[in-house]
C-alpha atoms as a PDB file:
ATOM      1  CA  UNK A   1      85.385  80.231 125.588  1.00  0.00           C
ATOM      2  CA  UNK A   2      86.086  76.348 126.256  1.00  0.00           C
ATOM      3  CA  UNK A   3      82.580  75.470 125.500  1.00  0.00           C
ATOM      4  CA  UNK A   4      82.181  77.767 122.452  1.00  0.00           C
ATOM      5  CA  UNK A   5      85.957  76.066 121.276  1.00  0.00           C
ATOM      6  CA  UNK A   6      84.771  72.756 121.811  1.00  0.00           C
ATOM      7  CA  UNK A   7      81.293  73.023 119.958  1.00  0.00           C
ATOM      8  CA  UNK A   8      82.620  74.644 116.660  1.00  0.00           C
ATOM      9  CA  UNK A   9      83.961  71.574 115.081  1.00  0.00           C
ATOM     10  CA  UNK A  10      80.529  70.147 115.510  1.00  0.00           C
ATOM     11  CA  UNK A  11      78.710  73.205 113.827  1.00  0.00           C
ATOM     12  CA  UNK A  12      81.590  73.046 110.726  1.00  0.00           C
ATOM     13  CA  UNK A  13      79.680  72.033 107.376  1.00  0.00           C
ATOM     14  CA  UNK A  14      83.351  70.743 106.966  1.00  0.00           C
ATOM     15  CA  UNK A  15      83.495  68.802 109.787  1.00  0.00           C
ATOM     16  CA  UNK A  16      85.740  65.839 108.457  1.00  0.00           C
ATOM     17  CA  UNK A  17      88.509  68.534 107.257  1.00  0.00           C
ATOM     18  CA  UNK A  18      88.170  69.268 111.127  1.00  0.00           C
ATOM     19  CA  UNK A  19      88.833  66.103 111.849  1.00  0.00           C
ATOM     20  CA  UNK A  20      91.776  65.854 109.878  1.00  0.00           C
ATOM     21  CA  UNK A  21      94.041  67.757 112.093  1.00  0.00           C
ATOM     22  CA  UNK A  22      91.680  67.054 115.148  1.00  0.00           C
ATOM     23  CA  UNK A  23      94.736  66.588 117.563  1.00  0.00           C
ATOM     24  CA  UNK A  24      96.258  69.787 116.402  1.00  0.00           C
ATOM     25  CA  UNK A  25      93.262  71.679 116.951  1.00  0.00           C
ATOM     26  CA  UNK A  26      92.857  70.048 120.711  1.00  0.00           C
ATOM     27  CA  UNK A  27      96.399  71.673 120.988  1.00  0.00           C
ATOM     28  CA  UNK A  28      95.405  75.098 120.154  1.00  0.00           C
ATOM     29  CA  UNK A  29      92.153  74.713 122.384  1.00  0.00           C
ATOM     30  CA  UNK A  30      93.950  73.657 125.242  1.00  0.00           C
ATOM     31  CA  UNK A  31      97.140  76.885 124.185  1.00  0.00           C
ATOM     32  CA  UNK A  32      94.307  79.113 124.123  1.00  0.00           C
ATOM     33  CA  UNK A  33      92.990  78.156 127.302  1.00  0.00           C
ATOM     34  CA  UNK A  34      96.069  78.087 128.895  1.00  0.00           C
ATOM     35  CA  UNK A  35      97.111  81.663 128.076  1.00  0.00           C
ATOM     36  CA  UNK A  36      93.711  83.129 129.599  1.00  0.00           C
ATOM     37  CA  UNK A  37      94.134  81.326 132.475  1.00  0.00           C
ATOM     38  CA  UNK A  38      97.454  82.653 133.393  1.00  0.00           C
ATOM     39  CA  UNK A  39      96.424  86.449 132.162  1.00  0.00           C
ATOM     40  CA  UNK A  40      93.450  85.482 134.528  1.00  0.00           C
ATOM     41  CA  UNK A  41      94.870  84.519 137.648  1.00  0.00           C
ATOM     42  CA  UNK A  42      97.650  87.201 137.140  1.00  0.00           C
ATOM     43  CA  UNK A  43      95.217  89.734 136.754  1.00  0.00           C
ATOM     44  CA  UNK A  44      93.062  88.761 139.367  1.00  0.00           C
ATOM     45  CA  UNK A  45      95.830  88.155 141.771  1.00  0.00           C
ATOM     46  CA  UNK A  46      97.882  91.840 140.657  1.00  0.00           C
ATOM     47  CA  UNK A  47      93.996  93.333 141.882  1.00  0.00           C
ATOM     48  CA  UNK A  48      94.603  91.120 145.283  1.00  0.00           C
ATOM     49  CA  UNK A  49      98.020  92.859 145.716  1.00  0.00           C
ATOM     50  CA  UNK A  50     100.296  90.654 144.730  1.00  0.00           C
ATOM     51  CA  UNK A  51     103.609  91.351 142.991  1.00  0.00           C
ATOM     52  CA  UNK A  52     102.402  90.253 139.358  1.00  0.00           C
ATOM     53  CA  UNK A  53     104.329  92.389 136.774  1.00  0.00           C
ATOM     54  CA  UNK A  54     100.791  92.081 134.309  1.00  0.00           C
ATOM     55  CA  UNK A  55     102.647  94.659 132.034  1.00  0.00           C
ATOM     56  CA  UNK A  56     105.332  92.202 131.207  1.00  0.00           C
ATOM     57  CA  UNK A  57     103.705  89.091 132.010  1.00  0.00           C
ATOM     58  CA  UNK A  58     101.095  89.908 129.438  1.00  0.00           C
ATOM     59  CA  UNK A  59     103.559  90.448 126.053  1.00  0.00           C
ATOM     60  CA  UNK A  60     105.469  87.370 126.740  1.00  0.00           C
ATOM     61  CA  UNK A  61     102.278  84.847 127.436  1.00  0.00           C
ATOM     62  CA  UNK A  62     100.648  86.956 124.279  1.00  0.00           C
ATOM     63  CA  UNK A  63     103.806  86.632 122.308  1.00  0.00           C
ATOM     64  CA  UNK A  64     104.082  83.139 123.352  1.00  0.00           C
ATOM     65  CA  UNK A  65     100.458  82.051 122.307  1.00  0.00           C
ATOM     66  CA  UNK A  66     101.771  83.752 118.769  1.00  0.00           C
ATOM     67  CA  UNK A  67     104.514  81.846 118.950  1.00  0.00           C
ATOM     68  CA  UNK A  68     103.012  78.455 119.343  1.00  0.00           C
ATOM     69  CA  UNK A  69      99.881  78.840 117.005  1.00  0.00           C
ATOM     70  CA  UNK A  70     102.532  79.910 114.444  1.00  0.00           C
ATOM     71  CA  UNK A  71     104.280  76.647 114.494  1.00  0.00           C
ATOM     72  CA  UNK A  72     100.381  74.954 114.457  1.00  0.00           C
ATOM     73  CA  UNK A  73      99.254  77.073 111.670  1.00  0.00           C
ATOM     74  CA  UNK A  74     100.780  74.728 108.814  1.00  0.00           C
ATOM     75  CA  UNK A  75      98.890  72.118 110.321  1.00  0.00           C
ATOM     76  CA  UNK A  76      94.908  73.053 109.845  1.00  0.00           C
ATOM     77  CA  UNK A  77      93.360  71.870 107.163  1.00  0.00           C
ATOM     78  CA  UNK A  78      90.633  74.057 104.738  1.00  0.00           C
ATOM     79  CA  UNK A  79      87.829  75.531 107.335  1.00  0.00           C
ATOM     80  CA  UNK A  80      85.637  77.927 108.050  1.00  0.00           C
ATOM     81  CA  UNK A  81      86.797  79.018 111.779  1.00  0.00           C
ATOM     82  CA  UNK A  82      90.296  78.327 112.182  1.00  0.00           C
ATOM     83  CA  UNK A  83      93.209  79.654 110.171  1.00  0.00           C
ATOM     84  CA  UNK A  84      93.920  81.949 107.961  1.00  0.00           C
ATOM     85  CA  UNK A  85      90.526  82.464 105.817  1.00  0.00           C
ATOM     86  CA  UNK A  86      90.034  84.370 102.938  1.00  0.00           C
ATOM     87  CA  UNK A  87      88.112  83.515  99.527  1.00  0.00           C
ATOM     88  CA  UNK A  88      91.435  82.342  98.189  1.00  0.00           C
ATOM     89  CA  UNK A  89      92.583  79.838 100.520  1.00  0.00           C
ATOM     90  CA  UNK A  90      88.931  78.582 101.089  1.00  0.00           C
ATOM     91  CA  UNK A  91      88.814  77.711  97.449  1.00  0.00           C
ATOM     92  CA  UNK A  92      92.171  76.340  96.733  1.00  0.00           C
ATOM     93  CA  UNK A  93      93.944  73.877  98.624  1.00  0.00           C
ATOM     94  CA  UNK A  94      97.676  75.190  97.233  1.00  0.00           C
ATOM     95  CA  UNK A  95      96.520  78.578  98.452  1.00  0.00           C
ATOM     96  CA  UNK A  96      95.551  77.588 101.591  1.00  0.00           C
ATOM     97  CA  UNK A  97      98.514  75.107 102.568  1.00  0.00           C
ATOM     98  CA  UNK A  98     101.346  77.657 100.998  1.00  0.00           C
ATOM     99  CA  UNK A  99      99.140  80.915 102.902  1.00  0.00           C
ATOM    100  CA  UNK A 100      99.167  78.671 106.318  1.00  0.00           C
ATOM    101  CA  UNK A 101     102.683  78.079 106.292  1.00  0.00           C
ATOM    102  CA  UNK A 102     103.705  81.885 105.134  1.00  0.00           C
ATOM    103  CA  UNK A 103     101.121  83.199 108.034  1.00  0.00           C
ATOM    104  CA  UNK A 104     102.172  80.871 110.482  1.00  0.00           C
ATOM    105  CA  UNK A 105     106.019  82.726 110.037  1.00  0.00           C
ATOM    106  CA  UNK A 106     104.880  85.933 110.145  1.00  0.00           C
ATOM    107  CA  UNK A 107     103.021  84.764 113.580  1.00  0.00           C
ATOM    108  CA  UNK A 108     106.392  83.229 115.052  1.00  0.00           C
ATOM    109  CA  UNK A 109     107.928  85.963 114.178  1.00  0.00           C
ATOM    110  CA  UNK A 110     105.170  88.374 115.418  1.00  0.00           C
ATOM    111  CA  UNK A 111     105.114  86.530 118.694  1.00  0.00           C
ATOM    112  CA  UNK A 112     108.723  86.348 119.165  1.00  0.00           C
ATOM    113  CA  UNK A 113     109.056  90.264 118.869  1.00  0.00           C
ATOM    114  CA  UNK A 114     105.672  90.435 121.624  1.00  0.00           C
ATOM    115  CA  UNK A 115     108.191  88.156 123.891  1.00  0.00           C
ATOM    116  CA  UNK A 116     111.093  90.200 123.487  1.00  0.00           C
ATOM    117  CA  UNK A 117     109.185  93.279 123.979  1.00  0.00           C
ATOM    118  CA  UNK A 118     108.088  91.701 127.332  1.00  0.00           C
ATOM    119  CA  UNK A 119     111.407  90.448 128.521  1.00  0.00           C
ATOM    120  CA  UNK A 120     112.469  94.015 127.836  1.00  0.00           C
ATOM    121  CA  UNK A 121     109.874  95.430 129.588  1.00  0.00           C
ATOM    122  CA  UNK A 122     109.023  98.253 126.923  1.00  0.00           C
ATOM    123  CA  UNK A 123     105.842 100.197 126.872  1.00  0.00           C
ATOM    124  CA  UNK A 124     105.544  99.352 122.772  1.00  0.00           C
ATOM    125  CA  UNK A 125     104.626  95.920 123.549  1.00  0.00           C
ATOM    126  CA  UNK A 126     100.698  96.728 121.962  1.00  0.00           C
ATOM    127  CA  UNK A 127     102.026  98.665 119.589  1.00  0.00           C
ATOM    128  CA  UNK A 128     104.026  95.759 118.411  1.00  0.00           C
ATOM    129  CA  UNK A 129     100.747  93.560 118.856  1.00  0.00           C
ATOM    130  CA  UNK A 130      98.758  95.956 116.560  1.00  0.00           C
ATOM    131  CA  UNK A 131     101.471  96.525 113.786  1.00  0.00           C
ATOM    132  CA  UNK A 132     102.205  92.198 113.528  1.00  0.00           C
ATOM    133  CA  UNK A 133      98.344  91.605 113.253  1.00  0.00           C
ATOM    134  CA  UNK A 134      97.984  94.415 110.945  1.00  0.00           C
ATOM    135  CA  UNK A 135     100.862  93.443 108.986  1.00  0.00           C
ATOM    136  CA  UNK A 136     100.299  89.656 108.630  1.00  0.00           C
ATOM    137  CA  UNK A 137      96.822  90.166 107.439  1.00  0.00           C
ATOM    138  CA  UNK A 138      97.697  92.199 105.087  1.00  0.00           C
ATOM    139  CA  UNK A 139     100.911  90.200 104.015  1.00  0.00           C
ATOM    140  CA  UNK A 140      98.446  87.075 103.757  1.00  0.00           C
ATOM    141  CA  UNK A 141      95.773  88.750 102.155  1.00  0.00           C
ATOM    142  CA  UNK A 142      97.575  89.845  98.863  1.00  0.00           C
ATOM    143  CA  UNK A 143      99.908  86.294  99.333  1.00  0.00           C
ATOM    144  CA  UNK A 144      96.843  84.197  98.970  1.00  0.00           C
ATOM    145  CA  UNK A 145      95.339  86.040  96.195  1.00  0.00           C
ATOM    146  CA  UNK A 146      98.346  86.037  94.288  1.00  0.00           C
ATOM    147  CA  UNK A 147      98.983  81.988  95.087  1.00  0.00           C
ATOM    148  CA  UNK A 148      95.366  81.471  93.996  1.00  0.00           C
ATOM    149  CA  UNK A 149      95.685  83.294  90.845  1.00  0.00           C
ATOM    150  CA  UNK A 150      99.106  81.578  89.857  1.00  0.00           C
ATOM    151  CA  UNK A 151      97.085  78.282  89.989  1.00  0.00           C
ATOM    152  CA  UNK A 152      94.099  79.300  88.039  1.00  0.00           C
ATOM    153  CA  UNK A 153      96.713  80.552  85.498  1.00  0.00           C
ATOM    154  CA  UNK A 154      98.262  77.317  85.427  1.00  0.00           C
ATOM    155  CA  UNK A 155      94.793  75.578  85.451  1.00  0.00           C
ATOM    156  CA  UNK A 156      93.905  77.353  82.251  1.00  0.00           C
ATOM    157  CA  UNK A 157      97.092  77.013  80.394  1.00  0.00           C
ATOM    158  CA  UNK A 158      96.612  73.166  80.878  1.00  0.00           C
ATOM    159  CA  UNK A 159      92.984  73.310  79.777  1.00  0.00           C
ATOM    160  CA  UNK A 160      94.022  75.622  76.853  1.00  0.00           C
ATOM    161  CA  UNK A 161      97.006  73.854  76.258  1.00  0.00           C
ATOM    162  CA  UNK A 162      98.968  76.472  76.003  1.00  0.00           C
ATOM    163  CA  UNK A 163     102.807  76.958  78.206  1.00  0.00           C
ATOM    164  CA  UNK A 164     102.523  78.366  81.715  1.00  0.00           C
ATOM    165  CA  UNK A 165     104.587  81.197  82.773  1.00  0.00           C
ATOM    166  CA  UNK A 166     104.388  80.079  86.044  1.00  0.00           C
ATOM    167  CA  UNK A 167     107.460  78.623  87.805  1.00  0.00           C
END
Protein backbone atom coordinates (compact mmCIF):
# COMPACT_ATOMS: atom_id res chain seq x y z
CA UNK A 1 0.00 0.00 0.00
CA UNK A 2 3.11 2.38 0.86
CA UNK A 3 4.70 1.65 -2.39
CA UNK A 4 1.51 1.85 -4.52
CA UNK A 5 0.85 5.49 -2.32
CA UNK A 6 4.14 6.66 -3.02
CA UNK A 7 4.27 5.89 -6.89
CA UNK A 8 0.85 7.52 -7.83
CA UNK A 9 1.95 11.06 -7.83
CA UNK A 10 4.54 10.00 -10.31
CA UNK A 11 1.98 8.20 -12.69
CA UNK A 12 -0.53 11.59 -12.34
CA UNK A 13 -0.73 13.30 -15.94
CA UNK A 14 -1.29 16.17 -13.33
CA UNK A 15 1.60 15.76 -11.54
CA UNK A 16 2.40 19.52 -10.67
CA UNK A 17 -1.33 19.93 -9.15
CA UNK A 18 0.19 16.97 -7.02
CA UNK A 19 2.77 18.84 -6.14
CA UNK A 20 0.88 21.64 -5.04
CA UNK A 21 -0.31 20.23 -1.84
CA UNK A 22 2.65 17.66 -1.84
CA UNK A 23 3.11 18.00 2.04
CA UNK A 24 -0.53 17.45 2.61
CA UNK A 25 -0.62 14.46 0.65
CA UNK A 26 2.70 13.01 2.60
CA UNK A 27 0.27 13.57 5.60
CA UNK A 28 -2.45 11.44 4.40
CA UNK A 29 0.18 8.73 3.20
CA UNK A 30 1.78 8.56 6.35
CA UNK A 31 -2.44 8.75 8.30
CA UNK A 32 -3.16 5.99 6.09
CA UNK A 33 -0.32 4.02 6.99
CA UNK A 34 -0.60 4.63 10.39
CA UNK A 35 -4.18 3.39 10.80
CA UNK A 36 -3.30 -0.12 9.10
CA UNK A 37 -0.59 -0.52 11.16
CA UNK A 38 -2.39 -0.26 14.38
CA UNK A 39 -5.59 -2.41 12.91
CA UNK A 40 -2.54 -4.70 12.00
CA UNK A 41 -0.73 -5.28 15.01
CA UNK A 42 -4.11 -5.28 16.96
CA UNK A 43 -5.38 -7.83 14.88
CA UNK A 44 -2.50 -9.86 14.77
CA UNK A 45 -1.83 -9.57 18.41
CA UNK A 46 -6.02 -10.19 19.44
CA UNK A 47 -5.13 -13.78 17.18
CA UNK A 48 -1.91 -14.15 19.69
CA UNK A 49 -4.30 -13.81 22.69
CA UNK A 50 -3.93 -10.71 23.82
CA UNK A 51 -6.57 -8.46 25.37
CA UNK A 52 -7.11 -6.18 22.15
CA UNK A 53 -10.80 -5.01 22.14
CA UNK A 54 -10.50 -5.07 17.83
CA UNK A 55 -14.35 -4.40 17.96
CA UNK A 56 -13.84 -1.04 19.49
CA UNK A 57 -10.41 -0.37 18.62
CA UNK A 58 -11.39 -0.62 15.01
CA UNK A 59 -14.43 2.30 14.87
CA UNK A 60 -12.39 4.75 16.72
CA UNK A 61 -8.90 4.34 14.56
CA UNK A 62 -11.54 4.12 11.39
CA UNK A 63 -13.45 7.07 12.66
CA UNK A 64 -10.30 8.76 13.42
CA UNK A 65 -8.64 8.28 9.90
CA UNK A 66 -12.25 10.00 8.80
CA UNK A 67 -11.68 12.44 11.01
CA UNK A 68 -8.29 13.58 9.98
CA UNK A 69 -8.62 13.21 6.09
CA UNK A 70 -11.73 15.39 6.63
CA UNK A 71 -9.80 18.27 7.94
CA UNK A 72 -7.07 17.43 4.80
CA UNK A 73 -9.71 17.22 2.26
CA UNK A 74 -9.90 21.17 1.64
CA UNK A 75 -6.40 20.96 1.00
CA UNK A 76 -5.90 18.70 -2.40
CA UNK A 77 -5.77 20.29 -5.30
CA UNK A 78 -7.69 19.04 -8.88
CA UNK A 79 -6.49 15.16 -9.45
CA UNK A 80 -7.18 12.15 -10.67
CA UNK A 81 -6.57 9.79 -7.43
CA UNK A 82 -7.12 11.70 -4.44
CA UNK A 83 -10.25 13.53 -3.35
CA UNK A 84 -13.42 13.77 -4.09
CA UNK A 85 -13.65 13.07 -8.07
CA UNK A 86 -16.42 13.37 -10.18
CA UNK A 87 -16.77 15.01 -13.82
CA UNK A 88 -17.76 18.19 -12.06
CA UNK A 89 -15.05 18.92 -9.79
CA UNK A 90 -12.44 17.56 -12.35
CA UNK A 91 -13.56 20.25 -14.70
CA UNK A 92 -14.09 23.19 -12.54
CA UNK A 93 -11.87 24.47 -10.05
CA UNK A 94 -14.98 26.33 -7.93
CA UNK A 95 -16.57 22.90 -8.00
CA UNK A 96 -13.85 21.15 -6.85
CA UNK A 97 -12.52 23.58 -3.99
CA UNK A 98 -16.35 24.33 -2.65
CA UNK A 99 -17.11 20.05 -3.13
CA UNK A 100 -13.64 19.41 -1.06
CA UNK A 101 -14.49 21.53 1.67
CA UNK A 102 -18.42 20.35 1.87
CA UNK A 103 -17.02 16.50 1.66
CA UNK A 104 -14.35 17.00 3.93
CA UNK A 105 -17.44 18.01 6.73
CA UNK A 106 -19.46 15.37 5.99
CA UNK A 107 -16.13 13.11 6.61
CA UNK A 108 -15.43 14.85 10.13
CA UNK A 109 -18.57 14.43 10.88
CA UNK A 110 -18.80 10.81 9.54
CA UNK A 111 -15.68 9.96 11.46
CA UNK A 112 -16.64 11.57 14.58
CA UNK A 113 -19.96 9.46 14.77
CA UNK A 114 -17.45 6.02 13.81
CA UNK A 115 -15.45 7.32 17.13
CA UNK A 116 -18.32 7.72 19.22
CA UNK A 117 -19.77 4.55 18.10
CA UNK A 118 -16.43 2.98 19.26
CA UNK A 119 -16.08 4.68 22.57
CA UNK A 120 -19.60 3.39 23.09
CA UNK A 121 -18.86 0.16 22.16
CA UNK A 122 -22.09 -0.42 19.93
CA UNK A 123 -22.46 -3.18 17.45
CA UNK A 124 -23.77 -0.32 14.66
CA UNK A 125 -20.36 0.91 14.32
CA UNK A 126 -20.34 -0.58 10.28
CA UNK A 127 -23.55 0.29 9.91
CA UNK A 128 -22.62 3.81 10.68
CA UNK A 129 -19.47 3.30 8.31
CA UNK A 130 -21.76 2.20 5.40
CA UNK A 131 -24.61 4.86 5.84
CA UNK A 132 -21.64 8.09 6.14
CA UNK A 133 -19.90 6.72 2.92
CA UNK A 134 -23.12 6.17 1.29
CA UNK A 135 -24.42 9.38 2.32
CA UNK A 136 -21.44 11.69 1.55
CA UNK A 137 -21.16 10.37 -1.90
CA UNK A 138 -24.26 10.95 -2.61
CA UNK A 139 -24.43 14.44 -0.79
CA UNK A 140 -21.22 15.33 -2.98
CA UNK A 141 -22.35 13.93 -6.02
CA UNK A 142 -25.53 16.12 -6.60
CA UNK A 143 -23.39 19.21 -4.57
CA UNK A 144 -20.81 19.23 -7.27
CA UNK A 145 -23.09 19.01 -10.11
CA UNK A 146 -25.17 21.64 -8.92
CA UNK A 147 -21.84 24.01 -8.03
CA UNK A 148 -20.66 23.21 -11.57
CA UNK A 149 -23.79 24.13 -13.21
CA UNK A 150 -24.22 27.49 -11.17
CA UNK A 151 -20.84 28.47 -12.77
CA UNK A 152 -21.52 27.54 -16.30
CA UNK A 153 -24.75 29.58 -15.77
CA UNK A 154 -22.83 32.41 -14.68
CA UNK A 155 -20.19 31.77 -17.45
CA UNK A 156 -22.86 32.15 -20.07
CA UNK A 157 -24.71 35.06 -18.71
CA UNK A 158 -21.29 36.94 -18.90
CA UNK A 159 -20.63 35.72 -22.43
CA UNK A 160 -24.29 36.55 -23.35
CA UNK A 161 -24.32 39.49 -21.41
CA UNK A 162 -27.21 38.97 -19.95
CA UNK A 163 -27.89 39.23 -15.56
CA UNK A 164 -27.10 36.10 -13.59
CA UNK A 165 -29.54 34.70 -11.23
CA UNK A 166 -26.93 33.33 -9.40
CA UNK A 167 -26.04 34.70 -5.94
Amino acid sequence: MWGLLIALPRLHPRSENIEKFRDTYDVFVVAVIAVMCVLHVAVVGSALGWPVPVSRLAPVAIGALFTFLGTLLPRFRSNFFFGIRTPWTLSSDTAWARTQRVGGYLMVLTGLLLMLAGFLGSPLWLWIAIGGAVALAAVVLVYSYVVWRAEQRAHQAISTGQPSLER
